[in-house]
C-alpha atoms as a PDB file:
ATOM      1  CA  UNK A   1      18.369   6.542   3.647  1.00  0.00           C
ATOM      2  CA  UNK A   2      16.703   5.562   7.180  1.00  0.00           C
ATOM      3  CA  UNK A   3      14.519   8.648   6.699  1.00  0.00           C
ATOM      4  CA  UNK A   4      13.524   7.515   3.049  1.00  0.00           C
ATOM      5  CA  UNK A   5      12.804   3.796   4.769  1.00  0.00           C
ATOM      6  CA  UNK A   6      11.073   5.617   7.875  1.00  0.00           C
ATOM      7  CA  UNK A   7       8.688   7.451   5.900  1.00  0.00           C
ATOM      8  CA  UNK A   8       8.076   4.707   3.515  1.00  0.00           C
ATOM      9  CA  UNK A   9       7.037   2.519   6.731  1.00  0.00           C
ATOM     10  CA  UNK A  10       4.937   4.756   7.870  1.00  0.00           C
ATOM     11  CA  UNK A  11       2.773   5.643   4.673  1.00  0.00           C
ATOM     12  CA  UNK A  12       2.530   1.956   4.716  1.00  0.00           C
ATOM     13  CA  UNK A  13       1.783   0.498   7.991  1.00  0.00           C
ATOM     14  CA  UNK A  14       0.358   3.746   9.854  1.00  0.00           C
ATOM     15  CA  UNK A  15      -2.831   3.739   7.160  1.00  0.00           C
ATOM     16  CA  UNK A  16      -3.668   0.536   7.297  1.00  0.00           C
ATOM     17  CA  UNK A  17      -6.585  -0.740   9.275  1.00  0.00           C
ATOM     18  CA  UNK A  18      -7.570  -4.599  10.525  1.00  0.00           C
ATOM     19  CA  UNK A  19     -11.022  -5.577   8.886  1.00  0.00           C
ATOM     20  CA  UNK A  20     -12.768  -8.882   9.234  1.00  0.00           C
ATOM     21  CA  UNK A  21     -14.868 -10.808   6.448  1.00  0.00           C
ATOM     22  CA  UNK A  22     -18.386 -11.021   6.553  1.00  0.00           C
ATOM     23  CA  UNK A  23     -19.989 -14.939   5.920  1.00  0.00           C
ATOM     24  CA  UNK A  24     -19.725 -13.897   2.285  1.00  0.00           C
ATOM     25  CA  UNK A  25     -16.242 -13.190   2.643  1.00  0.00           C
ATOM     26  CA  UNK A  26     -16.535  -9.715   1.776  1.00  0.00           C
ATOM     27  CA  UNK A  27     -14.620  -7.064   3.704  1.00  0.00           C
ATOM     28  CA  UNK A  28     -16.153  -3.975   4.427  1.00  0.00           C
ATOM     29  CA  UNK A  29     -13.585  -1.303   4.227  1.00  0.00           C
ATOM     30  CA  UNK A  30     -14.788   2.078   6.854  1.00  0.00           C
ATOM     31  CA  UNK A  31     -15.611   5.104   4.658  1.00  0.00           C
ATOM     32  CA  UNK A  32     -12.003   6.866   6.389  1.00  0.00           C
ATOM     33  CA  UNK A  33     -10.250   4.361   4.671  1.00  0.00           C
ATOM     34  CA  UNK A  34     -11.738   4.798   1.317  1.00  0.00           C
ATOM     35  CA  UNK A  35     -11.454   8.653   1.323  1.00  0.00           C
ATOM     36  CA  UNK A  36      -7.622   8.547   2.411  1.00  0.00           C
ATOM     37  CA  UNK A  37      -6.854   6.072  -0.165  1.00  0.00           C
ATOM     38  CA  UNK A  38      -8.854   8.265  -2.815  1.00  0.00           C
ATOM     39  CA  UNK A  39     -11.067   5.352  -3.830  1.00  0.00           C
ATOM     40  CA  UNK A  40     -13.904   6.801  -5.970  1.00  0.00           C
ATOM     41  CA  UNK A  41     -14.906   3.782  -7.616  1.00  0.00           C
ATOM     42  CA  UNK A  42     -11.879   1.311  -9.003  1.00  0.00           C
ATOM     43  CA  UNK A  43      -9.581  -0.121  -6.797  1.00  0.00           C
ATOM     44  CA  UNK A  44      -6.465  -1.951  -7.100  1.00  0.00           C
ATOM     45  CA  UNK A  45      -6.197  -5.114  -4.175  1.00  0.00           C
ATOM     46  CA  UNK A  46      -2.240  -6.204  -3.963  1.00  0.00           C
ATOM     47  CA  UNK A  47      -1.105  -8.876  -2.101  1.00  0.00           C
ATOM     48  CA  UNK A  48       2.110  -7.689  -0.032  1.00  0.00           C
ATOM     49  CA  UNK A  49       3.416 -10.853   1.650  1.00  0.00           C
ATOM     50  CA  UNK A  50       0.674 -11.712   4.215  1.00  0.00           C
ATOM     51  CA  UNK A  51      -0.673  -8.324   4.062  1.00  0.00           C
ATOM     52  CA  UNK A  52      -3.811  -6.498   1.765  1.00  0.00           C
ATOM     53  CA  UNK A  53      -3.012  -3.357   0.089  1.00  0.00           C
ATOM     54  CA  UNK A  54      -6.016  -1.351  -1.321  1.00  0.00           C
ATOM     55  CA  UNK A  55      -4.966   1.255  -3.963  1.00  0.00           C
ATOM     56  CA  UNK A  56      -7.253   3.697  -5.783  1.00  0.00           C
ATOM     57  CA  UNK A  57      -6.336   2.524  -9.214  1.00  0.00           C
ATOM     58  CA  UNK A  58      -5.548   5.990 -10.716  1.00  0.00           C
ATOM     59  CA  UNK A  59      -2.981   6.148  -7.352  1.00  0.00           C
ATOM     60  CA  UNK A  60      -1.799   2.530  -8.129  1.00  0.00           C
ATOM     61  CA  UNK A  61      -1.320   3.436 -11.998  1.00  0.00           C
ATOM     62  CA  UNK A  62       1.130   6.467 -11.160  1.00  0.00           C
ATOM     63  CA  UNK A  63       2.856   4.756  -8.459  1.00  0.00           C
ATOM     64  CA  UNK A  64       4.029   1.942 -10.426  1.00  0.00           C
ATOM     65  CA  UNK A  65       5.238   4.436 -13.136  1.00  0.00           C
ATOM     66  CA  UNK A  66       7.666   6.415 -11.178  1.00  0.00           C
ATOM     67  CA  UNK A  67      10.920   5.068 -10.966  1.00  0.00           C
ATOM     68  CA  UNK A  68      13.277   4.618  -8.079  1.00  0.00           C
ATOM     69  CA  UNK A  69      16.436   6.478  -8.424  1.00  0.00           C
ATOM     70  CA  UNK A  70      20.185   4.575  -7.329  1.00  0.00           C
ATOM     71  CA  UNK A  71      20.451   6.664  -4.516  1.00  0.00           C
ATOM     72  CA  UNK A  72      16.886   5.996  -2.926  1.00  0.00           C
ATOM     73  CA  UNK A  73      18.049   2.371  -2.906  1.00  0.00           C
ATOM     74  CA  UNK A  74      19.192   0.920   0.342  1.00  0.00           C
ATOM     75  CA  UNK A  75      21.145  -1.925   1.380  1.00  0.00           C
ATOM     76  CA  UNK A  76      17.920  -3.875   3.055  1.00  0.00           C
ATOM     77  CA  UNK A  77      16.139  -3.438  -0.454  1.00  0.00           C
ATOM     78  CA  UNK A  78      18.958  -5.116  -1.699  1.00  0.00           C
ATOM     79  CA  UNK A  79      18.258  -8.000   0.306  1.00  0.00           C
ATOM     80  CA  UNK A  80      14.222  -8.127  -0.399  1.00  0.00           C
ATOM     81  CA  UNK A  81      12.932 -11.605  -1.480  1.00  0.00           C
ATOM     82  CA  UNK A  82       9.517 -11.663  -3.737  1.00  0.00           C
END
């Protein structure tokens, strides 16, 4: 289960990437970013406690149609607060 949690982490945290608004308040996301997340031309923007997540929206469709089996859930997830 830590390796489950470990991996998850780093999928999560180890592509992400600090970007700062422009005086439009647009953000500018670096052409790395876009091809790693597979963003062609719709994306999905989720807000994920005080952090951005940027989704390709075909990756965000089948991500939130898998399922999470019992045994993939840990006692921390247990304790998660939305």
């Amino acid at each position: 289960a830590k390796t489950v949690h470990r991996n998850l982490q780093m999928k999560l945290v180890g592509a992400a990437a600090h970007v700062e608004p422009d005086g439009n308040g647009r953000v500018l996301l670096p052409a790395s970013q876009r091809g790693a997340a597979g963003i062609e031309k719709k994306a999905v923007l989720l807000g994920m406690g005080n952090k951005l997540e940027l989704w390709s929206e075909q990756a965000h469709l089948a991500k939130i149609r898998e399922t999470i089996s019992e045994e993939q859930i840990t006692e921390d997830m247990l304790d998660l607060k939305f």
